[in-house]
Protein backbone atom coordinates (compact mmCIF):
# COMPACT_ATOMS: atom_id res chain seq x y z
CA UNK A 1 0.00 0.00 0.00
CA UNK A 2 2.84 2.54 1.01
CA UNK A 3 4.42 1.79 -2.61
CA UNK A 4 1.46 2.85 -4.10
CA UNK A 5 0.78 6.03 -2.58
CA UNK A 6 4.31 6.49 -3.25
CA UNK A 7 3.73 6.58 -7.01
CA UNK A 8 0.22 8.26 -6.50
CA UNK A 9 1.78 11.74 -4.89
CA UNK A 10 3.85 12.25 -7.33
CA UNK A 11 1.42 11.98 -9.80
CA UNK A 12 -1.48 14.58 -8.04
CA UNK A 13 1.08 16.54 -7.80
CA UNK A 14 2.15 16.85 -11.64
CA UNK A 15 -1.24 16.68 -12.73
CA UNK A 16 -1.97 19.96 -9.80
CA UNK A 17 0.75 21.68 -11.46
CA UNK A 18 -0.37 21.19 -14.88
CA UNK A 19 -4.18 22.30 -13.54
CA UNK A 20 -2.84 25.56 -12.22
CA UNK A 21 0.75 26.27 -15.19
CA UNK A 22 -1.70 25.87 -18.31
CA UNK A 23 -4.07 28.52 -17.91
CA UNK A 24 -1.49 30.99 -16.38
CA UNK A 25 0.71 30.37 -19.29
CA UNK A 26 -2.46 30.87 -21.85
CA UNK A 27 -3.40 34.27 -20.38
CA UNK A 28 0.73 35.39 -21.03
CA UNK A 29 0.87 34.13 -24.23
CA UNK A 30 -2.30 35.84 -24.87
CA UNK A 31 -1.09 39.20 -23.40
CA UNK A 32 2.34 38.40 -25.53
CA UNK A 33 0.53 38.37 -28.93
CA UNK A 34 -1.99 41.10 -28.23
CA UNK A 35 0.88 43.15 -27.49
CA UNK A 36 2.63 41.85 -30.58
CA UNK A 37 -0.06 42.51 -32.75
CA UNK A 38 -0.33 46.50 -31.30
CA UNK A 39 3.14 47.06 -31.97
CA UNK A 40 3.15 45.30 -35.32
CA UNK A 41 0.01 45.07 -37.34
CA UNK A 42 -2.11 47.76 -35.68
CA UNK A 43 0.08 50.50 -37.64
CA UNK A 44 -0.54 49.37 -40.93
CA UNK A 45 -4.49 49.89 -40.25
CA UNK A 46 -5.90 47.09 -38.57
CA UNK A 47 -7.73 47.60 -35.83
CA UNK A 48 -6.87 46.46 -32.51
CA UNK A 49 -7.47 42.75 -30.74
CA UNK A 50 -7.62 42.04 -27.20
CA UNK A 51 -6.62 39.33 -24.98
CA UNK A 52 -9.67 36.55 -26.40
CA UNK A 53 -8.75 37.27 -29.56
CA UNK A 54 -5.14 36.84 -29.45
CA UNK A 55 -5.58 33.44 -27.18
CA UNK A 56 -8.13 32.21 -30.34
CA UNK A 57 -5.34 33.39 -32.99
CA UNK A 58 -2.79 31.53 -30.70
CA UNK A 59 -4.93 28.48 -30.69
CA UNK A 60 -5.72 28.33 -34.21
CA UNK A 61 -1.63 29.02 -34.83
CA UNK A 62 -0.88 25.93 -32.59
CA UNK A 63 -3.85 23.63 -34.47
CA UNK A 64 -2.29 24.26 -37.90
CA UNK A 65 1.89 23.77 -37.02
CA UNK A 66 2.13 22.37 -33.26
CA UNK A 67 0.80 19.27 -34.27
CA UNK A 68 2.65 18.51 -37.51
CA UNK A 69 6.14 19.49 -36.15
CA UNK A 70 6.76 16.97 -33.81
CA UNK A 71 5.67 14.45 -36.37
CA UNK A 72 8.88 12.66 -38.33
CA UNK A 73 9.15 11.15 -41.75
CA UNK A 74 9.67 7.91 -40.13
CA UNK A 75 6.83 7.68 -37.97
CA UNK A 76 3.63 6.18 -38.45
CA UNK A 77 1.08 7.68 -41.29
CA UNK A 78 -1.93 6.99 -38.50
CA UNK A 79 -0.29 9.99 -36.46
CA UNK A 80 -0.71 12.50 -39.62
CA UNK A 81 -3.80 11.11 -40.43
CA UNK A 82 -5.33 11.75 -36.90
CA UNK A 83 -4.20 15.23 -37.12
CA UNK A 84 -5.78 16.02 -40.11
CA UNK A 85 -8.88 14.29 -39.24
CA UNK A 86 -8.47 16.78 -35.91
CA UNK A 87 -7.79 19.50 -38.28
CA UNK A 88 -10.61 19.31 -40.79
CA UNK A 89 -13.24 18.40 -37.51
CA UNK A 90 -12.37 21.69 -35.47
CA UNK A 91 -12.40 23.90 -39.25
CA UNK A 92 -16.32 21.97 -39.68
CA UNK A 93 -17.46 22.54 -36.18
CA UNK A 94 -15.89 26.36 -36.53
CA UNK A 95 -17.70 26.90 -39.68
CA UNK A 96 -21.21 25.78 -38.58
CA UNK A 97 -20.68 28.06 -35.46
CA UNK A 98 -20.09 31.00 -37.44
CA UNK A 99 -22.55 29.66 -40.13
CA UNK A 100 -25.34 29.70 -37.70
CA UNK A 101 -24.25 32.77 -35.98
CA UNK A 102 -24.76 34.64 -38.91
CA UNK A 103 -28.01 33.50 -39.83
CA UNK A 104 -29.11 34.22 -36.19
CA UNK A 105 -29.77 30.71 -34.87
């Protein structure tokens, strides 16, 4: 029993720190590429984003390239295949939503 709770701990623990790092890390990217985006793109005439916009342009960023970089030419074709199965789900869901909130459902 005391080996067990041994491993256990240890594992609460990471999973604790990964409940409380993720979202902290989120809001400073987000804050990062609004600020980005002022300094950069807001001069040439675009207007300004703010924090949930910059998060959603972060998100869509990390969709599109996070996923394929770690993959290598000799690993398995399921892995690219489940990412673009991923990839073309989220860009369906995305378009209904914004589909439907057009027409006013």
């Amino acid at each position: 029993m005391t080996k067990r709770i041994r491993t256990v701990i240890p594992t609460l623990l990471k999973a604790v720190g990964w409940l409380f790092m993720v979202p902290i890390g989120l809001c400073f990217k987000a804050v990062v590429a609004s600020d980005l985006w002022g300094w950069f793109v807001v001069p040439l005439g675009v207007p300004a984003i703010g924090m949930a916009h910059a998060l959603g342009l972060c998100l869509v960023g990390w969709l599109f390239s996070c996923g394929m970089d770690n993959i290598k030419e000799e690993q398995d074709h399921a892995l690219v295949a489940r990412w673009v199965i991923i990839q073309i789900v989220v860009l369906i869901v995305w378009g209904y939503g914004a589909l439907f909130n057009w027409i006013g459902f």
